[in-house]
N, C-alpha and C. Protein backbone atom coordinates (compact mmCIF):
# COMPACT_ATOMS: atom_id res chain seq x y z
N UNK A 1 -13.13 20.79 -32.35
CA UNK A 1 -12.97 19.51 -31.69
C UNK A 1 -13.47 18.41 -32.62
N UNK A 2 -12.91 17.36 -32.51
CA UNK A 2 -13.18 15.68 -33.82
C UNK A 2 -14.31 15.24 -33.07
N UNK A 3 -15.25 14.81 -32.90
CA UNK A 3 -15.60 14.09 -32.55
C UNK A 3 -16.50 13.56 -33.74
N UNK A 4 -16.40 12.18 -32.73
CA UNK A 4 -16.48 10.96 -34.36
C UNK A 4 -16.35 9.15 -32.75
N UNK A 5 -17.10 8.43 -33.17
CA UNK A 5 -18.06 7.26 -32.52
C UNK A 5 -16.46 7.05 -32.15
N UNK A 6 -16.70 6.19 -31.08
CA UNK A 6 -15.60 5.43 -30.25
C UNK A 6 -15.81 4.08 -30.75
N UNK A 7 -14.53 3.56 -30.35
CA UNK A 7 -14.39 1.80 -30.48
C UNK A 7 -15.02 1.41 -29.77
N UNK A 8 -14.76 -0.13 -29.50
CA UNK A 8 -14.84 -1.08 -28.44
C UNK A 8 -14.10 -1.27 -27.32
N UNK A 9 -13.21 -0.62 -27.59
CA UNK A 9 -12.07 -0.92 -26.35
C UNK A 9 -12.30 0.56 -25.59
N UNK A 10 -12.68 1.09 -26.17
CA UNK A 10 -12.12 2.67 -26.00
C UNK A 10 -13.66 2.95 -24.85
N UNK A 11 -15.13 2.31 -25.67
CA UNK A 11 -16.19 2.27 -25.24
C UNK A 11 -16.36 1.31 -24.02
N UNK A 12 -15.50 0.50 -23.55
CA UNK A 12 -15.36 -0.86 -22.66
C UNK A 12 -14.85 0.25 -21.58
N UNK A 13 -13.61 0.85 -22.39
CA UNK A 13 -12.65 1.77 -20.90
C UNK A 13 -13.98 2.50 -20.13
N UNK A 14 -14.46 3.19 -21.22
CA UNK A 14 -15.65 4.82 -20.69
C UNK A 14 -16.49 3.88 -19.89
N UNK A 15 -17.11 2.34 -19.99
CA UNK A 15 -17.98 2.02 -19.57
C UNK A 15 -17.33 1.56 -18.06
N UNK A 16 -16.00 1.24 -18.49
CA UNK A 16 -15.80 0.63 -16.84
C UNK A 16 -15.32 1.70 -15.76
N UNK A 17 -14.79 2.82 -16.21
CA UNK A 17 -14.59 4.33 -15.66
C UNK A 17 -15.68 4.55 -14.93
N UNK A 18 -17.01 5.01 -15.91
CA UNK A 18 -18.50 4.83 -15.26
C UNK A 18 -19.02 4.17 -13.87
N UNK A 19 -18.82 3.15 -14.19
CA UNK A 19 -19.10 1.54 -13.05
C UNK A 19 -18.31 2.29 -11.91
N UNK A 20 -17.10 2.22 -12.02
CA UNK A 20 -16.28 2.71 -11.18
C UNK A 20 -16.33 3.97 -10.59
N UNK A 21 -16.88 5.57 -11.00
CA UNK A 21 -17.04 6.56 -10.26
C UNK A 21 -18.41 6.46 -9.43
N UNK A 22 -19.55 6.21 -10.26
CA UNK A 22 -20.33 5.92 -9.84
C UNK A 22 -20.92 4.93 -8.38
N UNK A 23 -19.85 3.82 -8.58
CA UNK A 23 -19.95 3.06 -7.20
C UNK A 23 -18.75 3.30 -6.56
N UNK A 24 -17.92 4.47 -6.58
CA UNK A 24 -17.20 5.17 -5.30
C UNK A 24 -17.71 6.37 -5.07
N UNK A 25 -18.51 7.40 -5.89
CA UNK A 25 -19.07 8.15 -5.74
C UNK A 25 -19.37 8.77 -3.93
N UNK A 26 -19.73 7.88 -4.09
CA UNK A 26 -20.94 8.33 -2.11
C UNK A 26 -20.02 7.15 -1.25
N UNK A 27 -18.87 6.88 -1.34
CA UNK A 27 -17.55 6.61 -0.19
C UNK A 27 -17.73 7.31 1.20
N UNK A 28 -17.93 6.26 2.41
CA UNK A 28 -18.07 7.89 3.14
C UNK A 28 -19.05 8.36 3.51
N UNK A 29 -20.24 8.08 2.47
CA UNK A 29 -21.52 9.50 2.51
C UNK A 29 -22.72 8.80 3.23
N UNK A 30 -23.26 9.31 3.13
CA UNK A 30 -25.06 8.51 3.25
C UNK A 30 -25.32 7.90 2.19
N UNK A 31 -26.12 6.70 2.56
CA UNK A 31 -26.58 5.79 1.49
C UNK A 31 -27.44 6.48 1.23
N UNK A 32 -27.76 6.44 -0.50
CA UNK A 32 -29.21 6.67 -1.06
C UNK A 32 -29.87 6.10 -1.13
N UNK A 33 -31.22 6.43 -0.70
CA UNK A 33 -32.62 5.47 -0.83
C UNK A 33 -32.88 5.01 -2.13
N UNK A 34 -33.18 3.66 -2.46
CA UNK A 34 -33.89 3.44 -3.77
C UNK A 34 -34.86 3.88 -4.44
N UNK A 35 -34.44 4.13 -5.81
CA UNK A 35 -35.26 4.64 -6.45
C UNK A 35 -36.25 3.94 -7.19
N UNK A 36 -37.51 4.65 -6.89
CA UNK A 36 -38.91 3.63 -7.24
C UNK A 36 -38.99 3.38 -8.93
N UNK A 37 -40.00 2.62 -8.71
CA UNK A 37 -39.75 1.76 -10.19
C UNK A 37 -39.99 2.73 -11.02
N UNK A 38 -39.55 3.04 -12.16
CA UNK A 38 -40.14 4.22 -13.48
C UNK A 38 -39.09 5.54 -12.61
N UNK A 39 -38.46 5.61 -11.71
CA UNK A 39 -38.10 6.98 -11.54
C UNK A 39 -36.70 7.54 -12.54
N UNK A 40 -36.45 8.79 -12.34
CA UNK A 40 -35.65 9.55 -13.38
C UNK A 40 -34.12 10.04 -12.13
N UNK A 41 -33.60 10.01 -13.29
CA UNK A 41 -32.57 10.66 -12.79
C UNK A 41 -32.12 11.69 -13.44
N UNK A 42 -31.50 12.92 -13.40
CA UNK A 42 -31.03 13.82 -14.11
C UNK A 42 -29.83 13.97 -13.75
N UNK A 43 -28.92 13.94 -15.31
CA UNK A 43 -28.17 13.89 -15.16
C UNK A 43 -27.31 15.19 -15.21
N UNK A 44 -26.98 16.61 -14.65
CA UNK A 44 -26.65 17.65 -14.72
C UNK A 44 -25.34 17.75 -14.93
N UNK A 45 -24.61 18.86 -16.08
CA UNK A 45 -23.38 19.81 -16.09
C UNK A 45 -23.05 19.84 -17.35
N UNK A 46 -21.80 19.80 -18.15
CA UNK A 46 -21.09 20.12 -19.19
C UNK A 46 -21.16 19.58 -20.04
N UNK A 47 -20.01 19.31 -20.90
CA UNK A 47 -19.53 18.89 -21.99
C UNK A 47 -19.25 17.29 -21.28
N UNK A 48 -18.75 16.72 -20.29
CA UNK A 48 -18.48 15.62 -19.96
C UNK A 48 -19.71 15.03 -19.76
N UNK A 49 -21.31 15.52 -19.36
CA UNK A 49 -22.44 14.78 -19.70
C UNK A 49 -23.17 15.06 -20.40
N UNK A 50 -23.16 15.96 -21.44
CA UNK A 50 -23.90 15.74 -22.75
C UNK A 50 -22.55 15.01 -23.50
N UNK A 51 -21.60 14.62 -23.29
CA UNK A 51 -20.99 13.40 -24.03
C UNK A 51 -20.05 14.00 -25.09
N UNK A 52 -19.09 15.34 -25.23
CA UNK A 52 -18.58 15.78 -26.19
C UNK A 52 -17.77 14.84 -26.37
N UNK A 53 -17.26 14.61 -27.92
CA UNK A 53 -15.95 13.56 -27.68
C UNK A 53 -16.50 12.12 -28.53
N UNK A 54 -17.24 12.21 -28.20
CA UNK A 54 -18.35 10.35 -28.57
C UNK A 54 -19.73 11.06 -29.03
N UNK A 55 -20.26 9.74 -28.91
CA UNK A 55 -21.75 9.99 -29.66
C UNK A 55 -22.95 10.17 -28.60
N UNK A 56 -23.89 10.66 -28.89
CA UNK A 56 -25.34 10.91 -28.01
C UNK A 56 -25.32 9.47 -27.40
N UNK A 57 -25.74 8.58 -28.01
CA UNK A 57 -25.53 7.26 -27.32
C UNK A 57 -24.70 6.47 -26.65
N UNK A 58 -23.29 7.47 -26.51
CA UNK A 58 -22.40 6.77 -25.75
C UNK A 58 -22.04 7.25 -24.93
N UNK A 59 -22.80 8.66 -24.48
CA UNK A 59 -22.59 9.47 -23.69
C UNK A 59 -22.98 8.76 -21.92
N UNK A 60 -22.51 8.97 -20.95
CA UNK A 60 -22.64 8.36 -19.47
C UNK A 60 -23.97 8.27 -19.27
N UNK A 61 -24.49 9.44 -19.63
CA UNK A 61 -26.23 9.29 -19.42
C UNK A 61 -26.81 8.20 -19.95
N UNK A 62 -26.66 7.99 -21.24
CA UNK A 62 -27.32 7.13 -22.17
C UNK A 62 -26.65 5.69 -21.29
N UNK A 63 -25.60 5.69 -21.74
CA UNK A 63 -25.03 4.14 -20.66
C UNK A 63 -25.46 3.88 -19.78
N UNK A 64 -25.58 4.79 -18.52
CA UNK A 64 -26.33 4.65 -17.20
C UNK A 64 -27.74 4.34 -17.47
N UNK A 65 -28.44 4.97 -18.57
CA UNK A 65 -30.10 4.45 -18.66
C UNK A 65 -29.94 2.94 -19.50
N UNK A 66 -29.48 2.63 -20.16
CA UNK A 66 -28.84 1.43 -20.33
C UNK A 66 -29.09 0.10 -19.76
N UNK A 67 -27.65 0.88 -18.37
CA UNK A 67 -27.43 -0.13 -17.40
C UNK A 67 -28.67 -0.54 -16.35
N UNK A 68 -29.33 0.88 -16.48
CA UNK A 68 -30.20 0.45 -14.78
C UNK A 68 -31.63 0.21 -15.39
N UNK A 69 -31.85 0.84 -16.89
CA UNK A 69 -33.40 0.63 -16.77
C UNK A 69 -34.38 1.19 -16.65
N UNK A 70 -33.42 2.72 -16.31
CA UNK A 70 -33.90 3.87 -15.90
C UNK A 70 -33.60 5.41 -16.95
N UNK A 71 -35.16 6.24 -16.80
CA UNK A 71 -35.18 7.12 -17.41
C UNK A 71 -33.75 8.38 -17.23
N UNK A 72 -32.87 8.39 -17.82
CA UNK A 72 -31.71 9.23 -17.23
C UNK A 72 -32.23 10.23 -18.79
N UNK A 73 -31.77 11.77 -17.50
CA UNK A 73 -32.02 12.44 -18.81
C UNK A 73 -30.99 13.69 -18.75
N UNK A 74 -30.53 13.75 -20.31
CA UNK A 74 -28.92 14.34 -20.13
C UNK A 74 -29.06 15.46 -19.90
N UNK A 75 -28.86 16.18 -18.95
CA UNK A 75 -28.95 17.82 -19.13
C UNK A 75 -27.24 18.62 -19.36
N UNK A 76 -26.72 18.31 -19.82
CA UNK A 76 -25.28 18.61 -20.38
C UNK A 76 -25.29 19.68 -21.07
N UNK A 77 -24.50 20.44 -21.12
CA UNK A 77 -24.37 21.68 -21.95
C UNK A 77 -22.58 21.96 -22.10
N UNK A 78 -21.96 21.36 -22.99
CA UNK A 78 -20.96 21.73 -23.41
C UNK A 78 -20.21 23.41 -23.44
N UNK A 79 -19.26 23.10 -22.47
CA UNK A 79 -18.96 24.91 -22.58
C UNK A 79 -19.24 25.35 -21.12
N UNK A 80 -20.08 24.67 -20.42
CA UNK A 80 -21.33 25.54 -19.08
C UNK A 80 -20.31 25.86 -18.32
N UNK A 81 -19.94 26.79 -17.38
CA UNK A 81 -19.61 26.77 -16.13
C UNK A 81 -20.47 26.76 -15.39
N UNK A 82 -19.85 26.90 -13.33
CA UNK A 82 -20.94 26.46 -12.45
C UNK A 82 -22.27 27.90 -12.64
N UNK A 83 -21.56 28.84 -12.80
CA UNK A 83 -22.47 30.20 -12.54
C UNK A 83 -23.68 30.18 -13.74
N UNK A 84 -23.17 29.07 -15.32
CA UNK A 84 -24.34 29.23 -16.55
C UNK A 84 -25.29 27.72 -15.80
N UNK A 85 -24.81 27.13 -15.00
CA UNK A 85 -25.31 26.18 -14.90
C UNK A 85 -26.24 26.26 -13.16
N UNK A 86 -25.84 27.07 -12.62
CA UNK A 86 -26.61 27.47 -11.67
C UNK A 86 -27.78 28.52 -12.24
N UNK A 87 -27.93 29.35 -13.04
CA UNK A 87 -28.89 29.47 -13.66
C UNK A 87 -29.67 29.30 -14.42
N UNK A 88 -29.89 28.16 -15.06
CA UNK A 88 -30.55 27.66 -15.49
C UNK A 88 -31.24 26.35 -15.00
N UNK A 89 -30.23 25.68 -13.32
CA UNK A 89 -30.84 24.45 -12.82
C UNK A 89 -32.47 24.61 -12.25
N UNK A 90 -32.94 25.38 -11.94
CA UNK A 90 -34.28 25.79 -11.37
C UNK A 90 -35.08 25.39 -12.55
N UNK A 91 -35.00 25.74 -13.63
CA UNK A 91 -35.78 25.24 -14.54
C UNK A 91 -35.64 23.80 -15.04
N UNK A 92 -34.78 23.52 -15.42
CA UNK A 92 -34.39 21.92 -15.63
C UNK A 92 -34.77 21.31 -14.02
N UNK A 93 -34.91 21.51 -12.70
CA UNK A 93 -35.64 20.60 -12.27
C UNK A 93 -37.23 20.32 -12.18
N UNK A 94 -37.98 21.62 -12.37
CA UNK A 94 -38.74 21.65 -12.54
C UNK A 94 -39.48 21.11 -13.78
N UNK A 95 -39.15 20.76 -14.79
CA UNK A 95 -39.28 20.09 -15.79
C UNK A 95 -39.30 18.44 -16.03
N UNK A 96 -37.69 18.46 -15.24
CA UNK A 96 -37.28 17.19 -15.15
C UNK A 96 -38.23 16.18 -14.40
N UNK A 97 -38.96 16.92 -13.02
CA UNK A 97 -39.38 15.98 -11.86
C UNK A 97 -38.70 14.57 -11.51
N UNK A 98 -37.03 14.65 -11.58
CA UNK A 98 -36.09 13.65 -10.96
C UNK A 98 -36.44 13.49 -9.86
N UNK A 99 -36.09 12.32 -9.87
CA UNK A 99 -35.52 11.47 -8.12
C UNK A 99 -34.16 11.61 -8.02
N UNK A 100 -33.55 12.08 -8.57
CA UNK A 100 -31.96 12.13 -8.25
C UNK A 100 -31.44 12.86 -9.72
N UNK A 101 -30.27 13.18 -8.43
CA UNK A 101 -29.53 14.29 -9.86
C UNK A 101 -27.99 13.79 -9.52
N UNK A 102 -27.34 13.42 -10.59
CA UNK A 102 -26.08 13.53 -10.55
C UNK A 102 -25.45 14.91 -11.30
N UNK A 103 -24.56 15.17 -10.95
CA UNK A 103 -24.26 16.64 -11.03
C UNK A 103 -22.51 16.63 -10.70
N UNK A 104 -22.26 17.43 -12.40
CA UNK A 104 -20.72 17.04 -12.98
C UNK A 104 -20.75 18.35 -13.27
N UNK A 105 -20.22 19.21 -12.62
CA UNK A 105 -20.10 20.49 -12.72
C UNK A 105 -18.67 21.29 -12.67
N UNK A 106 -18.22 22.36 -13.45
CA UNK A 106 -16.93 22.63 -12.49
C UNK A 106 -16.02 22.57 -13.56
N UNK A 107 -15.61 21.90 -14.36
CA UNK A 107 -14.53 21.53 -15.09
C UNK A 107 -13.98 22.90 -16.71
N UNK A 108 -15.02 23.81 -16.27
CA UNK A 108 -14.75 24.20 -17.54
C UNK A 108 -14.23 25.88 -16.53
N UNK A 109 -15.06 25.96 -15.02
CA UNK A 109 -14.61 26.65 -14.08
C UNK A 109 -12.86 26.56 -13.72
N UNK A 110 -12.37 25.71 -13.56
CA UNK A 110 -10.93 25.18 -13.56
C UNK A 110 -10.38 25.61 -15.04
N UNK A 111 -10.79 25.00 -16.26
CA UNK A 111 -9.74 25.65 -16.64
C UNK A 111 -9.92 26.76 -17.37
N UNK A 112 -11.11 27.51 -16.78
CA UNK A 112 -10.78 29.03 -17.21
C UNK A 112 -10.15 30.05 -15.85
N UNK A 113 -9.62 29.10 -15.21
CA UNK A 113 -9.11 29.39 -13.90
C UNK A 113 -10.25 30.33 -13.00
N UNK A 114 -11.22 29.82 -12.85
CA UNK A 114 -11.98 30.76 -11.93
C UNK A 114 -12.02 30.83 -10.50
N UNK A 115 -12.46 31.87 -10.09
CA UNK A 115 -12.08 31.30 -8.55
C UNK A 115 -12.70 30.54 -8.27
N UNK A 116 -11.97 29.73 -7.54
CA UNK A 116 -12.97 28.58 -6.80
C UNK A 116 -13.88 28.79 -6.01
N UNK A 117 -13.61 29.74 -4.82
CA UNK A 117 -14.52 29.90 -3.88
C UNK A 117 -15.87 30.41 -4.44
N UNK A 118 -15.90 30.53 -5.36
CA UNK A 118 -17.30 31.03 -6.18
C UNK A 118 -17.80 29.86 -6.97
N UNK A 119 -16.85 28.89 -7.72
CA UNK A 119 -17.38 27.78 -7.98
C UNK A 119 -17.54 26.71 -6.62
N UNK A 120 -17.10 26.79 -5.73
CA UNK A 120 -17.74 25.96 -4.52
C UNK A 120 -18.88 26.43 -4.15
N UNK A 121 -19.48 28.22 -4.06
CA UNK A 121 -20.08 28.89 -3.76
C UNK A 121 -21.56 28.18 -4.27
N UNK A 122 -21.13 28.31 -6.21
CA UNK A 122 -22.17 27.80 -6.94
C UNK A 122 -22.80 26.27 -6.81
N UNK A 123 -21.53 25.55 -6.71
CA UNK A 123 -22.22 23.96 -6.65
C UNK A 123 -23.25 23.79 -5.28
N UNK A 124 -22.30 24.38 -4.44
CA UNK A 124 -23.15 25.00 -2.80
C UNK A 124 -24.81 24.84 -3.58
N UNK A 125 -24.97 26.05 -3.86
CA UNK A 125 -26.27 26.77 -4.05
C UNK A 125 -27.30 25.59 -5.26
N UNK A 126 -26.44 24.92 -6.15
CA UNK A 126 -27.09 23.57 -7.09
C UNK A 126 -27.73 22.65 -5.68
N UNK A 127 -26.69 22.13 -5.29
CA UNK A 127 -27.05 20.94 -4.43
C UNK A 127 -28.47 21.63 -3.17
N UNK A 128 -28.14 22.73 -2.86
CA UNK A 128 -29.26 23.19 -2.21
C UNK A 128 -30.68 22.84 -2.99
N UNK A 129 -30.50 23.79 -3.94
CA UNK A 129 -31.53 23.38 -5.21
C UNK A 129 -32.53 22.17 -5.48
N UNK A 130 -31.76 21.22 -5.36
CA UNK A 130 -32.08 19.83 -5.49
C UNK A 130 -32.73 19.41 -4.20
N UNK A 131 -31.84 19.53 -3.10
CA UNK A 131 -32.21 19.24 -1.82
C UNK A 131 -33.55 19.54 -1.35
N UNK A 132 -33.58 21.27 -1.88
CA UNK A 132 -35.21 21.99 -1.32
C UNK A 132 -36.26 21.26 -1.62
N UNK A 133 -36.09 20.47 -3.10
CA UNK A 133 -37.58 19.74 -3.85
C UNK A 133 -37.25 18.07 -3.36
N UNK A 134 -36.54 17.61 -2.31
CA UNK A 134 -35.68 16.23 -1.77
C UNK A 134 -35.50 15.49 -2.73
N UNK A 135 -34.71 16.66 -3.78
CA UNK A 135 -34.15 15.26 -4.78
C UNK A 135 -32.64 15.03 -3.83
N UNK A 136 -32.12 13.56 -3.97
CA UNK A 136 -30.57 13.42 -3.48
C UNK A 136 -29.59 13.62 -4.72
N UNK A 137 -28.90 14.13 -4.35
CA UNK A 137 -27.36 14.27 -5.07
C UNK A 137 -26.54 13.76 -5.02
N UNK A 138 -25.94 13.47 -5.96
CA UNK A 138 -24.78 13.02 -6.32
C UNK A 138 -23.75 14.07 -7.36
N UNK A 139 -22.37 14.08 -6.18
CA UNK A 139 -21.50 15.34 -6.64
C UNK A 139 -20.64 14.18 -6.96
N UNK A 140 -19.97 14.63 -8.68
CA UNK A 140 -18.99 13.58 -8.85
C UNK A 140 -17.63 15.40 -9.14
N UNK A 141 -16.74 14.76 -8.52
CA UNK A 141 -15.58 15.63 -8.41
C UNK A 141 -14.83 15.72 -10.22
N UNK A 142 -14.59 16.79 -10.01
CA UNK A 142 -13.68 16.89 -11.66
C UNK A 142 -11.91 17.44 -11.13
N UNK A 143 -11.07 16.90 -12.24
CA UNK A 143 -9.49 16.70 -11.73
C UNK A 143 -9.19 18.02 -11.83
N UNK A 144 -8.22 18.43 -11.44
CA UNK A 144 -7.79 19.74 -11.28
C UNK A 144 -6.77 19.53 -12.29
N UNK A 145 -6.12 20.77 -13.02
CA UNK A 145 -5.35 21.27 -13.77
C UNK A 145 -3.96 20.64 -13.43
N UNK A 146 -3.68 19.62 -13.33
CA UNK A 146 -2.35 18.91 -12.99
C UNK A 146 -2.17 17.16 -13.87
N UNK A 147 -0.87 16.80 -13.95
CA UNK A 147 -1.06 15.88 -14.55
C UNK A 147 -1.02 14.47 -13.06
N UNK A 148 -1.55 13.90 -13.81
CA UNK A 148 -2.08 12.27 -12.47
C UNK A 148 -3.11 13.43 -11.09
N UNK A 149 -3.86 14.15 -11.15
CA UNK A 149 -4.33 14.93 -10.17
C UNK A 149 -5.45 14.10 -9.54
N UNK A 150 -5.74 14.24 -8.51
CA UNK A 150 -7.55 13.68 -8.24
C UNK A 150 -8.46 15.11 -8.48
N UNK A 151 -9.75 14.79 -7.52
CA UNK A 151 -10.56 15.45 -7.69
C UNK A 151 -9.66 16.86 -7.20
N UNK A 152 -10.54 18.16 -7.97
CA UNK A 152 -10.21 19.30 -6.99
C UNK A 152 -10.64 19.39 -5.75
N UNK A 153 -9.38 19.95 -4.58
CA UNK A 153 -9.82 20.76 -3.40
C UNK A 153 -11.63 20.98 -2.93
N UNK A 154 -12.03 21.70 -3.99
CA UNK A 154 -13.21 22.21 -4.06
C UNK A 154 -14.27 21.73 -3.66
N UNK A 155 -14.08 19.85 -4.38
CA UNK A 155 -15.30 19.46 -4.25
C UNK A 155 -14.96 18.28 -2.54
């Protein structure tokens, strides 16, 4: 894979994409409580948040700590599915001590065609995770294997 720094235009798109999932994200959901001054967010899943593609610094995490001011910290692992990434979240929260987790999971589950009901199974069992220690979540959906698709079924 190339990866090599993005433009300006290209870095404007990723930033306004961002803005945009992020404040449709929780459509629908329960509002989240504010997060106190100095708190963290973790940012959990793949290759789409440790930033493959662009640079460490242009990665969503880094932008989002950026934008808000706030300690965001990338827990991305390029490659992960939900099942490498459900084992290892117990430790990354415990480390982390977040107030919130956003959590981008799934996408590498799709296209190694896995079953879903086991990757719903897994994100299931993440968001529990989080929940038990009352961090809130945030599930951002990944597109399914189609062209113009939305989120998958799944999420």
């Amino acid at each position: 894979m190339n990866c090599r720094p993005v433009g300006p235009i290209a870095y404007l798109s990723r930033l306004a994409l961002l803005v945009v999932i992020l404040t449709t994200a929780g459509c629908g959901a329960p509002e989240l409580e504010l997060l106190p001054t100095g708190g963290r967010i973790l940012a959990f899943g793949d290759s789409l948040t440790y930033g493959v593609g662009t640079t460490r610094e242009n990665s969503y995490p880094a932008v989002l700590s950026e934008l808000t001011g706030l300690e965001v910290i990338n827990a991305g692992v390029s490659g992960e599915t939900t099942a490498g990434g459900l084992a290892r979240l117990e430790r990354v929260l415990d480390e982390s001590q977040a107030n919130l987790m956003i959590l981008l999971e799934g996408g590498n589950d799709i296209l190694k065609n896995r079953n879903q009901a086991e990757t719903k199974a897994n994100l299931a069992a993440m968001i529990g995770m989080a929940k038990a220690r009352d961090i809130p979540v945030v599930l951002l959906g990944v597109p399914e294997k189609k062209l113009f698709s939305s989120a998958a079924p799944l999420y």
